[in-house]
C-alpha atoms as a PDB file:
ATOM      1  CA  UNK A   1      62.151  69.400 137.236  1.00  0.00           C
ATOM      2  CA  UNK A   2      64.831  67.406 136.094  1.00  0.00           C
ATOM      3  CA  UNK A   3      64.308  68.152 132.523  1.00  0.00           C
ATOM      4  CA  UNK A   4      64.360  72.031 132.954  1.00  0.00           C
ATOM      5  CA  UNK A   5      67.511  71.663 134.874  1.00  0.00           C
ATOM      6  CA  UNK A   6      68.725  69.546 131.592  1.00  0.00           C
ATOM      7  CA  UNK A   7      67.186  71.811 129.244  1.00  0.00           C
ATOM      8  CA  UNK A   8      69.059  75.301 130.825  1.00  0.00           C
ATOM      9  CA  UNK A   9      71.928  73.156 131.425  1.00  0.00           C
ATOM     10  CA  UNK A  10      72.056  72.878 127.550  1.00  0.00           C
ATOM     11  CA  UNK A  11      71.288  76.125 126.983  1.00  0.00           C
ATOM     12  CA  UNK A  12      74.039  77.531 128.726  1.00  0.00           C
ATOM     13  CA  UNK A  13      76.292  75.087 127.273  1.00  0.00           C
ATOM     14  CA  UNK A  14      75.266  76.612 123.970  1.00  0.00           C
ATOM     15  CA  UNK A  15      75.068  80.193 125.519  1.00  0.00           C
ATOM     16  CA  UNK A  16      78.831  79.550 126.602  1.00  0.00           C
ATOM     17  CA  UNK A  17      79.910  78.039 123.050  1.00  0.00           C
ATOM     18  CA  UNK A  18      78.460  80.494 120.871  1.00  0.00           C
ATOM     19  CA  UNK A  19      80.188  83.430 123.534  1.00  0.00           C
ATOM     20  CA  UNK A  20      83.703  81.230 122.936  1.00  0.00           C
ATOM     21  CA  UNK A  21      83.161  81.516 118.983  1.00  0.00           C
ATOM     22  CA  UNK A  22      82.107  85.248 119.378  1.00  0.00           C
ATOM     23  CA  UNK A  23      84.913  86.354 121.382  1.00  0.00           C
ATOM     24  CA  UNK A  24      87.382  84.032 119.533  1.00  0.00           C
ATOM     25  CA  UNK A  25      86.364  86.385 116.280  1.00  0.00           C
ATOM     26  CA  UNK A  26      86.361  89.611 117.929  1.00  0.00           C
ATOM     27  CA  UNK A  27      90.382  88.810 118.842  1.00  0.00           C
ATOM     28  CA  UNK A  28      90.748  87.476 115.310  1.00  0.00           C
ATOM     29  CA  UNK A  29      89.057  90.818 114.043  1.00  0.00           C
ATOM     30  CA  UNK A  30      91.271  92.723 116.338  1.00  0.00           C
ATOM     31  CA  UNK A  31      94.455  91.136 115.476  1.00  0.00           C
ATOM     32  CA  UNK A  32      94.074  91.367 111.907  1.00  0.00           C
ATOM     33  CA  UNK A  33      92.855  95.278 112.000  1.00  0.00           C
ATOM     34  CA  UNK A  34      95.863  95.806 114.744  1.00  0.00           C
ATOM     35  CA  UNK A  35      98.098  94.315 111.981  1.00  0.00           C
ATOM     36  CA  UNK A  36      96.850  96.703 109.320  1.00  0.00           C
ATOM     37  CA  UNK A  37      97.023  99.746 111.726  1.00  0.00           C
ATOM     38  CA  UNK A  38     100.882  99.020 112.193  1.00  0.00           C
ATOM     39  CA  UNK A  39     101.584  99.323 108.736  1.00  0.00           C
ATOM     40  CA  UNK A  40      99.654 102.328 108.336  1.00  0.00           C
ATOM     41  CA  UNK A  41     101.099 103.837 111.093  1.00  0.00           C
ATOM     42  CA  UNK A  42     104.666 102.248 111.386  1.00  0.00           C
ATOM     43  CA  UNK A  43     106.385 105.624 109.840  1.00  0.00           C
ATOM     44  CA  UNK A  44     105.261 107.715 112.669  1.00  0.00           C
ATOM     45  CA  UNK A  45     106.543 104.630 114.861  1.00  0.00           C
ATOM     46  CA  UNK A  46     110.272 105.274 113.596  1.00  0.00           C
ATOM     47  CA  UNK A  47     109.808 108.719 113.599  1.00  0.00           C
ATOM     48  CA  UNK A  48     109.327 108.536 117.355  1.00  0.00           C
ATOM     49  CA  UNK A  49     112.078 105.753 118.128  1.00  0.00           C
ATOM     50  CA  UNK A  50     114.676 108.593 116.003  1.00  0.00           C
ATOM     51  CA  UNK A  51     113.044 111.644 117.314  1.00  0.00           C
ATOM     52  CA  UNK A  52     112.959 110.584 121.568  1.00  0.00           C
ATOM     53  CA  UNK A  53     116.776 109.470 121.748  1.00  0.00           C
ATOM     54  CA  UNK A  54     118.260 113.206 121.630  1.00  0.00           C
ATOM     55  CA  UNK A  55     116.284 114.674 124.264  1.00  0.00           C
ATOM     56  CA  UNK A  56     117.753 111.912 126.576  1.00  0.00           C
ATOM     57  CA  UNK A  57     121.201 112.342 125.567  1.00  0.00           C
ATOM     58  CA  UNK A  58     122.039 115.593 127.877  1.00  0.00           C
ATOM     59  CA  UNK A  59     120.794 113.377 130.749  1.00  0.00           C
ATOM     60  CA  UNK A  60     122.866 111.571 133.588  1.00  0.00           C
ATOM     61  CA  UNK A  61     123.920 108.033 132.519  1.00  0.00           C
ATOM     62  CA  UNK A  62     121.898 107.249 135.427  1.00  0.00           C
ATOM     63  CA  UNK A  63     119.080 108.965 135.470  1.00  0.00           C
ATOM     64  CA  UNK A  64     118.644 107.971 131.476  1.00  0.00           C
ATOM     65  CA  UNK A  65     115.983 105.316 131.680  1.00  0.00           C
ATOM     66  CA  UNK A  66     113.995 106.587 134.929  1.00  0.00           C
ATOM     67  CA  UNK A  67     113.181 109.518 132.388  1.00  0.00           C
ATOM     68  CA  UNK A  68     112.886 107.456 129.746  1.00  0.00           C
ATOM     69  CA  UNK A  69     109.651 105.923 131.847  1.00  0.00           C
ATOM     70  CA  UNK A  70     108.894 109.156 132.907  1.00  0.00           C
ATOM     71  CA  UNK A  71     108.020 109.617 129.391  1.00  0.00           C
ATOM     72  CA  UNK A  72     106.396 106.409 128.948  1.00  0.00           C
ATOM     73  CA  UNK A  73     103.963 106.717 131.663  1.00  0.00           C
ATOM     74  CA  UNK A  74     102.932 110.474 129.764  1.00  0.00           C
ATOM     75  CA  UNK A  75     102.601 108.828 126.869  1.00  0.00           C
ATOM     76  CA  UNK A  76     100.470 105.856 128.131  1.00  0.00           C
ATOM     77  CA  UNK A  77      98.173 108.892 129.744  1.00  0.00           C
ATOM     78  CA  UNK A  78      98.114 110.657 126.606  1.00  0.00           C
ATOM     79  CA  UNK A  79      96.788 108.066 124.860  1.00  0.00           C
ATOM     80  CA  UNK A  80      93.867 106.689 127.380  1.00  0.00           C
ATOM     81  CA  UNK A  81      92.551 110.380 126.916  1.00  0.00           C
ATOM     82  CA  UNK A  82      93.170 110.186 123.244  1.00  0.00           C
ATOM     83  CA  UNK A  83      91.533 106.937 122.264  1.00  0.00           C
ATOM     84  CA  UNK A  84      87.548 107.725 124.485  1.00  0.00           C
ATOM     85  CA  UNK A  85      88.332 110.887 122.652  1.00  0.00           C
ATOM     86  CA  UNK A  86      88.438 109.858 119.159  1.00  0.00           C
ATOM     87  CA  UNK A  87      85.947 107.295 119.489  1.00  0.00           C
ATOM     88  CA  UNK A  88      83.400 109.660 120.311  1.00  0.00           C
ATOM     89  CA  UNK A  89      84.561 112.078 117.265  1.00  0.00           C
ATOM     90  CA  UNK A  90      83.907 109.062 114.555  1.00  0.00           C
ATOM     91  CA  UNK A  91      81.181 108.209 116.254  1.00  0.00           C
ATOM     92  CA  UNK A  92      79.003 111.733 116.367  1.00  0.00           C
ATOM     93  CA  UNK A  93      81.234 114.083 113.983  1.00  0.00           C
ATOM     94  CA  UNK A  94      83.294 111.923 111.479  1.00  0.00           C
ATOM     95  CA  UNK A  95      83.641 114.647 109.186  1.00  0.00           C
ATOM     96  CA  UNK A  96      86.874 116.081 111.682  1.00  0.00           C
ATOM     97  CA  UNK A  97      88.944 113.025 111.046  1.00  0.00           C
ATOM     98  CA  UNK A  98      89.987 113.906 107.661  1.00  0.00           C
ATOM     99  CA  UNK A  99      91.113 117.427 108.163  1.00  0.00           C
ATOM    100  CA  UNK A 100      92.962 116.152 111.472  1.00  0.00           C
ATOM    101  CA  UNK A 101      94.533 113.519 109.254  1.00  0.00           C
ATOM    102  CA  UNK A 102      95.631 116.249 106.407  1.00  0.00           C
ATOM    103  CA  UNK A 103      96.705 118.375 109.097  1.00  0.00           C
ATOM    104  CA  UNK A 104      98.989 115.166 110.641  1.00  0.00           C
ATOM    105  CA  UNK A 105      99.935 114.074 107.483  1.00  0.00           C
ATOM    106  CA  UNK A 106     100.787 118.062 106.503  1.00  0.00           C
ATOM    107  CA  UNK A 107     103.191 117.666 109.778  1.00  0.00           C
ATOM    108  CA  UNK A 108     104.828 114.966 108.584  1.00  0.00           C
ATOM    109  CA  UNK A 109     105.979 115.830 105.289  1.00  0.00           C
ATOM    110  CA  UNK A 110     107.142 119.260 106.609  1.00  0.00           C
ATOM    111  CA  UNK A 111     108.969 117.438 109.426  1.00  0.00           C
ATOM    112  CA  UNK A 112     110.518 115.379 106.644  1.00  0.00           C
ATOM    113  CA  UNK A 113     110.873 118.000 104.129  1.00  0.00           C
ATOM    114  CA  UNK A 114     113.292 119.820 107.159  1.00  0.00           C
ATOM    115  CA  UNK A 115     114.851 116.927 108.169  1.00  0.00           C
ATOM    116  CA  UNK A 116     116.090 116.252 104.351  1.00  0.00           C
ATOM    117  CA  UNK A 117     117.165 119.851 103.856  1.00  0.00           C
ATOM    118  CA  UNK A 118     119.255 119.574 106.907  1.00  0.00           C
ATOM    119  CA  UNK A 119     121.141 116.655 105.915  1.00  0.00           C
ATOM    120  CA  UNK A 120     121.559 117.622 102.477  1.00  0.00           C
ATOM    121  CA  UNK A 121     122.942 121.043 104.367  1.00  0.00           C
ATOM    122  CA  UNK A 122     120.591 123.541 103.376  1.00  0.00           C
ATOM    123  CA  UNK A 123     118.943 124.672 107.045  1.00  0.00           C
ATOM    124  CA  UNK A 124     121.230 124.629 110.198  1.00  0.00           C
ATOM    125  CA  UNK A 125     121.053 120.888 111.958  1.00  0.00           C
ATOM    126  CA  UNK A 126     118.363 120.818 114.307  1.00  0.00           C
ATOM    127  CA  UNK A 127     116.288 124.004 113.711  1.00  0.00           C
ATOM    128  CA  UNK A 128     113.112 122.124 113.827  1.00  0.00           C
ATOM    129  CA  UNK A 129     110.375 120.712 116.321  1.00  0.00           C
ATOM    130  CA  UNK A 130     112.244 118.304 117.481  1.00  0.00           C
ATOM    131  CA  UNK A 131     115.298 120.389 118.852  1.00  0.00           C
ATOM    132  CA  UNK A 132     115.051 121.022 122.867  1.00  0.00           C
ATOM    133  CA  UNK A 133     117.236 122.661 125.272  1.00  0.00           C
ATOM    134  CA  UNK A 134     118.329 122.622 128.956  1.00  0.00           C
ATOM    135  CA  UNK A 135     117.010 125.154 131.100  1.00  0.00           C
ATOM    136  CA  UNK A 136     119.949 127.433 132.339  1.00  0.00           C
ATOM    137  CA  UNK A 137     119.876 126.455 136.041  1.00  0.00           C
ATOM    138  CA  UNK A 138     121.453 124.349 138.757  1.00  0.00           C
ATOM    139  CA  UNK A 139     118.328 122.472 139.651  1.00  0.00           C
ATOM    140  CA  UNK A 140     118.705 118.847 137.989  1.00  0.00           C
ATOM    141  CA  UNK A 141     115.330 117.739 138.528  1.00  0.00           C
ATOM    142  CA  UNK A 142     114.259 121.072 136.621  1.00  0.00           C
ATOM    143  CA  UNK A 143     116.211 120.641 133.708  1.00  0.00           C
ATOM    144  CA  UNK A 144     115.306 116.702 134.042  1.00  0.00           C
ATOM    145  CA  UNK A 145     111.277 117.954 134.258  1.00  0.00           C
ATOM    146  CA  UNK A 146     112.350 120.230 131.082  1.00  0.00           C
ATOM    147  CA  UNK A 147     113.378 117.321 129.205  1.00  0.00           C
ATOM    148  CA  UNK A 148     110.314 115.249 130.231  1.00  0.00           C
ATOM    149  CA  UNK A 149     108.164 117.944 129.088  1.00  0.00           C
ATOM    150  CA  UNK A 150     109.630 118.498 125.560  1.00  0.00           C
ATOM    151  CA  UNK A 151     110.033 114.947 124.133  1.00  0.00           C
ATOM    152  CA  UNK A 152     106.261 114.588 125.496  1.00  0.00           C
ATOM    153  CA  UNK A 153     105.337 117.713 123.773  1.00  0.00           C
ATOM    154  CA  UNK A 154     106.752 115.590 120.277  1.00  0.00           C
ATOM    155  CA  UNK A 155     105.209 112.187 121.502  1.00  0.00           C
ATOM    156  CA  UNK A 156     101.836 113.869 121.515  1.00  0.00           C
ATOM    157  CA  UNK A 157     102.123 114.983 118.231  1.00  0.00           C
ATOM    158  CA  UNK A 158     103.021 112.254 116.869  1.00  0.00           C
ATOM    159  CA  UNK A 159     100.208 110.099 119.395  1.00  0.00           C
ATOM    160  CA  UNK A 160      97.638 112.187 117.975  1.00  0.00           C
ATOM    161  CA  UNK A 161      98.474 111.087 114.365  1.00  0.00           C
ATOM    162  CA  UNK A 162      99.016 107.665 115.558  1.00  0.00           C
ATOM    163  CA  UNK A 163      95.361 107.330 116.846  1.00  0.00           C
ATOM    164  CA  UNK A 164      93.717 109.152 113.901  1.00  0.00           C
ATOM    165  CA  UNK A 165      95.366 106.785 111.178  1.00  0.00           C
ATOM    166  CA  UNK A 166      94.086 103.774 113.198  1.00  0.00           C
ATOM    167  CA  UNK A 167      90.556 105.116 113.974  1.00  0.00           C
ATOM    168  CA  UNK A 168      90.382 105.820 110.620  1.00  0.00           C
ATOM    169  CA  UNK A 169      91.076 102.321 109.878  1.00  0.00           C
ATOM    170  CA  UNK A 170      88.383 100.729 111.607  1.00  0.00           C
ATOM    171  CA  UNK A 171      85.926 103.550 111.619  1.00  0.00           C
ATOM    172  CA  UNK A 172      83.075 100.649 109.849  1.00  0.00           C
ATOM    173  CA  UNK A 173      83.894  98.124 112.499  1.00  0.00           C
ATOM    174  CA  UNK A 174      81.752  97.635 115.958  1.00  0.00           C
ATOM    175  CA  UNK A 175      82.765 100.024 118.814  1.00  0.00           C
ATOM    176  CA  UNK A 176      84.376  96.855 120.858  1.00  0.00           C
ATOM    177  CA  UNK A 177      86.811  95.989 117.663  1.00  0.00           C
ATOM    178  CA  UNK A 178      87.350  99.979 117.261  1.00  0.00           C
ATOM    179  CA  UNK A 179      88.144 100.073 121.105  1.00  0.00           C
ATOM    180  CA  UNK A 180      90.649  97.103 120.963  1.00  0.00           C
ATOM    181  CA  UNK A 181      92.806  97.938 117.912  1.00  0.00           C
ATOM    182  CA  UNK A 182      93.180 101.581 119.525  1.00  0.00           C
ATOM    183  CA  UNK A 183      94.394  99.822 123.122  1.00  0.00           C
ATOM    184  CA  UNK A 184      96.437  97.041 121.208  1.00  0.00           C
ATOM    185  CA  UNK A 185      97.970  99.797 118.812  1.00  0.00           C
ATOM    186  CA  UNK A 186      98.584 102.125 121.735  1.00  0.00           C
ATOM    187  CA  UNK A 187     100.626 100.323 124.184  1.00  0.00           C
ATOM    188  CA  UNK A 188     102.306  98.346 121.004  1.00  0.00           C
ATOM    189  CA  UNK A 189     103.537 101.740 119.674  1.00  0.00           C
ATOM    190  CA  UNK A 190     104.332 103.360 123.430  1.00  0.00           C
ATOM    191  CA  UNK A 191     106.210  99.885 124.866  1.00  0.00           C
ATOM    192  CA  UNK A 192     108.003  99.124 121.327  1.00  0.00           C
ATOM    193  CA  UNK A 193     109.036 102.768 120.845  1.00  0.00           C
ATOM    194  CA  UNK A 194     110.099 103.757 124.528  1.00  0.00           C
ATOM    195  CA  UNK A 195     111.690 100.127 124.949  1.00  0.00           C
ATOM    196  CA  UNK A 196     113.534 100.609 121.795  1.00  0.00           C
ATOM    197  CA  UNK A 197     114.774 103.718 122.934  1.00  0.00           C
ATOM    198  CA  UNK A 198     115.828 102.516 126.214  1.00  0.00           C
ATOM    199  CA  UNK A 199     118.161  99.952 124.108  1.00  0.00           C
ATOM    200  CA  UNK A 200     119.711 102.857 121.988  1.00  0.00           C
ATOM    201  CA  UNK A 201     120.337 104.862 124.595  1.00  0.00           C
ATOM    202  CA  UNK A 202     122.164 102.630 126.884  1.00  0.00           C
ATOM    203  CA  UNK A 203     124.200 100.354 123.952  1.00  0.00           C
ATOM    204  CA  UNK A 204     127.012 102.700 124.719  1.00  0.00           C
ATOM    205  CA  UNK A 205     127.035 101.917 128.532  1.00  0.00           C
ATOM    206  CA  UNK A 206     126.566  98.035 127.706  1.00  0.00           C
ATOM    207  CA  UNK A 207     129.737  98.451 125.162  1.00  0.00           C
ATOM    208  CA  UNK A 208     131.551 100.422 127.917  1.00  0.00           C
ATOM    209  CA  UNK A 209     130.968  97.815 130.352  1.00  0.00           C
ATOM    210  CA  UNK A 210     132.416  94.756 127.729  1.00  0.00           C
ATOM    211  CA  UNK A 211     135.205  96.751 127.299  1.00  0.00           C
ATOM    212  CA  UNK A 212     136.397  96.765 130.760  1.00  0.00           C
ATOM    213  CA  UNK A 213     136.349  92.719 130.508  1.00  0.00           C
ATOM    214  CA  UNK A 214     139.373  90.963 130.258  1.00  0.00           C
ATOM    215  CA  UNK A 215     137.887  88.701 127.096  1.00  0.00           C
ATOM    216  CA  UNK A 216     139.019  90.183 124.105  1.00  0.00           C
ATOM    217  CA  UNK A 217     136.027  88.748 122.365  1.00  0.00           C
ATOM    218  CA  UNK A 218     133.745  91.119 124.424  1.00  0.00           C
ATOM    219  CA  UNK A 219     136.116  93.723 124.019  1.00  0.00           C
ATOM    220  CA  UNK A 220     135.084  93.743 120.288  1.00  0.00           C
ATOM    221  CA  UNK A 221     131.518  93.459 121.214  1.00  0.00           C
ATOM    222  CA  UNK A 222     131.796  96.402 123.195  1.00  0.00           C
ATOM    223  CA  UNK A 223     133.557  98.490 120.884  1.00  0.00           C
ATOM    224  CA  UNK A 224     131.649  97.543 118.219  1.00  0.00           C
ATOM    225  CA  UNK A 225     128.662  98.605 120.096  1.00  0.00           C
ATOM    226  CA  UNK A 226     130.054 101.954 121.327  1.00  0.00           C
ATOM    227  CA  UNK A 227     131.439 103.119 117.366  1.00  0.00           C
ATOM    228  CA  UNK A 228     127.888 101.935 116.254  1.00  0.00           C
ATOM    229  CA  UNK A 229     125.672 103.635 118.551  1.00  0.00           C
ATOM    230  CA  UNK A 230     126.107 107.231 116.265  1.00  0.00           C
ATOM    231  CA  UNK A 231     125.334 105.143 113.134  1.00  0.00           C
ATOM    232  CA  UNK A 232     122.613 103.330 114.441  1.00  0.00           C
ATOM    233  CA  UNK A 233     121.114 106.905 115.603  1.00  0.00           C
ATOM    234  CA  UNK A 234     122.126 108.295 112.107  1.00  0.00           C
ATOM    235  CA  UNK A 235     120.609 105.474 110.140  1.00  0.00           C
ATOM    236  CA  UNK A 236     117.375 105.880 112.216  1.00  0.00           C
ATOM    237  CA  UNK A 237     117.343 109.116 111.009  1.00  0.00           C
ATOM    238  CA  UNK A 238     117.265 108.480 107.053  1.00  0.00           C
ATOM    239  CA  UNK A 239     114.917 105.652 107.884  1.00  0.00           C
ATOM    240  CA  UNK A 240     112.702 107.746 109.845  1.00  0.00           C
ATOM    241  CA  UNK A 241     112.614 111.032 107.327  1.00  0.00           C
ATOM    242  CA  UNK A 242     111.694 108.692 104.251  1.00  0.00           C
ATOM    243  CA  UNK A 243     108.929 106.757 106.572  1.00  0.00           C
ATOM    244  CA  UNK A 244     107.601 110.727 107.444  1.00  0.00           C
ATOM    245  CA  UNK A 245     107.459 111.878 103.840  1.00  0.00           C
ATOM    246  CA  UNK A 246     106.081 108.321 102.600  1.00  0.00           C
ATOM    247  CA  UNK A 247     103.563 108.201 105.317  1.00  0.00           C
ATOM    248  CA  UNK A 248     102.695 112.197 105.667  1.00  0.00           C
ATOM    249  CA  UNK A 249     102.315 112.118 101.589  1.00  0.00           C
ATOM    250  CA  UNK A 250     100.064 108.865 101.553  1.00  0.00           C
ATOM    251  CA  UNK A 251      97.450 110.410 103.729  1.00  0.00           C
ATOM    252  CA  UNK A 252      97.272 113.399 102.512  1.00  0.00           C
ATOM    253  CA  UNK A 253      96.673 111.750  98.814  1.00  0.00           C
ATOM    254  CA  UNK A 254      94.349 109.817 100.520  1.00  0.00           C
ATOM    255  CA  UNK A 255      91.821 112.647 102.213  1.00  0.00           C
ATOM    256  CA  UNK A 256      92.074 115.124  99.296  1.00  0.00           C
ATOM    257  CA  UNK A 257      89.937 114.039  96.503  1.00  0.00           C
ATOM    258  CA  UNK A 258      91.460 116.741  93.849  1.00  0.00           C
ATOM    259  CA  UNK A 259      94.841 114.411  94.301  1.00  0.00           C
ATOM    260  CA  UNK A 260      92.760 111.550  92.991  1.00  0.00           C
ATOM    261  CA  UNK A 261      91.188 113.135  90.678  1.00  0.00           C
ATOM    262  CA  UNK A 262      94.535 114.486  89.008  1.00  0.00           C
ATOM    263  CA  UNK A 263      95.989 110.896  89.067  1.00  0.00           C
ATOM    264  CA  UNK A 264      92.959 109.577  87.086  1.00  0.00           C
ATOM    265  CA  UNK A 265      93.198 112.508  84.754  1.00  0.00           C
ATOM    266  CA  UNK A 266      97.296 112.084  84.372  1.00  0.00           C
ATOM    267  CA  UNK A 267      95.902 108.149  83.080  1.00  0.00           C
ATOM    268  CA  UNK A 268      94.865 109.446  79.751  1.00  0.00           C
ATOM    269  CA  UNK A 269      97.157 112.136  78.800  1.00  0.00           C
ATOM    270  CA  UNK A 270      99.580 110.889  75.688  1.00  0.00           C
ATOM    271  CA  UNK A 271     102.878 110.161  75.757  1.00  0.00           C
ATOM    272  CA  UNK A 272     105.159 110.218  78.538  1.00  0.00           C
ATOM    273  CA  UNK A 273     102.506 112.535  80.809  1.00  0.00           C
ATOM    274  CA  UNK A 274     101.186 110.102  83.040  1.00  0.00           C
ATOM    275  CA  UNK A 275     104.784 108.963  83.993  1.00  0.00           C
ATOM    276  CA  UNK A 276     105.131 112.210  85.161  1.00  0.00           C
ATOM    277  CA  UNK A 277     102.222 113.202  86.703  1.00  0.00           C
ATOM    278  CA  UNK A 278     102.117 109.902  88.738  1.00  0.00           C
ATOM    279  CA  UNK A 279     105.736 111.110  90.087  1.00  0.00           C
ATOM    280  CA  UNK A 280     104.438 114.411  90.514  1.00  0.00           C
ATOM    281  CA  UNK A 281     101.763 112.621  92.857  1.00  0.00           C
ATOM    282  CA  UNK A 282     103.535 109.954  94.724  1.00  0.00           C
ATOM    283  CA  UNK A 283     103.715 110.306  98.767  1.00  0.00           C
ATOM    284  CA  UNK A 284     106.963 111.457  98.623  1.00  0.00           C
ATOM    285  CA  UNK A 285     106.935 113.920  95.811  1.00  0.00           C
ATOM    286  CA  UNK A 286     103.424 115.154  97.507  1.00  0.00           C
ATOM    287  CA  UNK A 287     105.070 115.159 101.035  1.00  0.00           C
ATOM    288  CA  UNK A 288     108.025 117.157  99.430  1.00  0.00           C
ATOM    289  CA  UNK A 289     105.916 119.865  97.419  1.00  0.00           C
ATOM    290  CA  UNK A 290     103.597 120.517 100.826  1.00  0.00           C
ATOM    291  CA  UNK A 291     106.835 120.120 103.295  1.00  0.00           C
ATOM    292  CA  UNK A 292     108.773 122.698 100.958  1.00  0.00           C
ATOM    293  CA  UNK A 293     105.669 125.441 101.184  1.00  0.00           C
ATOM    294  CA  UNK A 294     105.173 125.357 104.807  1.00  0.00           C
ATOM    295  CA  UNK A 295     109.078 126.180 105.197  1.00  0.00           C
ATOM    296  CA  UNK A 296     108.289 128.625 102.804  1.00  0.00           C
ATOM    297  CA  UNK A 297     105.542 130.214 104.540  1.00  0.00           C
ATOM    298  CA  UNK A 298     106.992 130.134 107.522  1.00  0.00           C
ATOM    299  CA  UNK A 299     110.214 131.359 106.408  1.00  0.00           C
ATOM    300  CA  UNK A 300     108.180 134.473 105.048  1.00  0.00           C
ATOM    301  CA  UNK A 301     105.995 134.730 108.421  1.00  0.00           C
ATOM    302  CA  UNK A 302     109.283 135.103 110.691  1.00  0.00           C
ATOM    303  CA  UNK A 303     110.669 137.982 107.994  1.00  0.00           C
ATOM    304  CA  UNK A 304     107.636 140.050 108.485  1.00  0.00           C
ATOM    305  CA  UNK A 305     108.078 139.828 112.110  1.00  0.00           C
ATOM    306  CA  UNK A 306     109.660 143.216 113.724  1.00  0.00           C
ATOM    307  CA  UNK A 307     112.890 142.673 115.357  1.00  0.00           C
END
């Protein structure tokens, strides 16, 4: 008796070891494809840390980072529905997640391709997606709903990308790897971006608050916070347009073989033809080209409206 004791005594013991090593890989497997994910999807990140901030900036000083978690807790729901969601699509119809990803990336370089021809002046400032408005009524909690609703409206866009790059990133791997990058990468990209955000949007009432001190050296501080907060938000901007175009071109190089096909063609041509076609091809020249013909097309589609 004592010896089968000993013997599943041992055998747990080794049971127990070998489920320490196992698990002990699956984080290491999930930390390392986590890490990938982020760089693959760190453009949409700063799009959504530039894009959230101006939908909170009509909003009571006070009321600035209760809807800032208003919008957190959306996004957090959006993407536990999101992840079971895409799971099941690689798993029983893979073939979607490269037109979703086209379509994503599509978004991205037209959102960058509008956000460069309004800084460079050639569409009015803020005639895009990411422009919002305040209902026209007395109700605060309305317009404050309004708000909500319209920066989620842009974080799901931008969610939807976010869990299609990093499903498609560990589409080979076992469901329980694929099910912890997604969780890892989700509340990474929802807690950075929205915590982030929170920062930006209440540096001003930080630098406010040093000014009123009698120490002249947080009197600096807090002007130097207060002039920087528009040049943090503006820099943001440029950082987050290139990110779009570099990120929205790359996948849709990526998923469309007759890109790849070009490139290897463009190898052999003489002279100073592959320099150009490999310019012609990069993310951001891509991003541009496809950016530029969907404000064409839509451009076109609103003229042939009536009215």
């Amino acid at each position: 008796m004592a010896g089968i004791i000993g013997y599943v005594t041992a055998l747990a013991d080794d049971l127990a070891a070998a489920a320490t090593k196992v698990s002990a890989g699956a984080i290491d497997d999930v930390v390392s494809q986590t890490s990938k994910s982020l760089s693959s999807t760190a453009g949409i990140l700063i799009d959504d840390t530039a894009a959230i901030p101006q939908y909170v900036s009509n909003t009571a000083a006070k009321r600035e980072l209760p809807v800032i978690w208003k919008i957190t807790k959306k996004s957090l729901r959006n993407k536990a529905l999101m992840i079971p969601i895409a799971m099941l699509i690689t798993y029983f119809a893979p073939w979607i997640m490269a037109p979703i990803l086209i379509i994503g990336g599509s978004f991205l370089a037209y959102e960058g391709t509008h956000s460069l021809a309004e800084k460079v002046g050639l569409v009015k400032e803020h005639e895009h997606s990411h422009e919002h408005s305040i209902p026209d009524t007395d109700d605060l909690m309305a317009a404050e709903d309004a708000t909500v609703a319209s920066a989620v409206r842009t974080d799901t866009i931008l969610s939807i990308e976010i869990i299609a790059l990093t499903i498609s990133t560990v589409a080979t791997d076992t469901l329980p790897i694929q099910l912890g990058v997604l969780v890892a990468i989700g509340l990474i990209a929802t807690f950075a971006v929205y915590g982030i955000v929170g920062m930006i949007i209440k540096m001003d009432d930080v630098g406010f608050y040093l000014q009123a001190q009698s120490s002249k050296t947080y009197n600096k501080i807090g002007s130097l916070l207060v002039k920087g907060m528009p040049k943090v938000l503006k820099t943001l901007g440029w950082i987050g347009m290139i990110a779009m175009l570099m990120v929205g071109g790359g996948i849709i190089i990526h998923n469309v073989e007759f890109l790849h096909f070009l490139s290897y063609v463009g190898q052999g041509l003489p002279y100073i033809l592959p320099v150009l076609m490999e310019f012609f091809i990069s993310p951001v020249s891509v991003a541009l080209i496809v950016g530029a013909i969907i404000v064409l097309v839509g451009k076109i589609y609103q003229s042939l409206l009536p009215g």
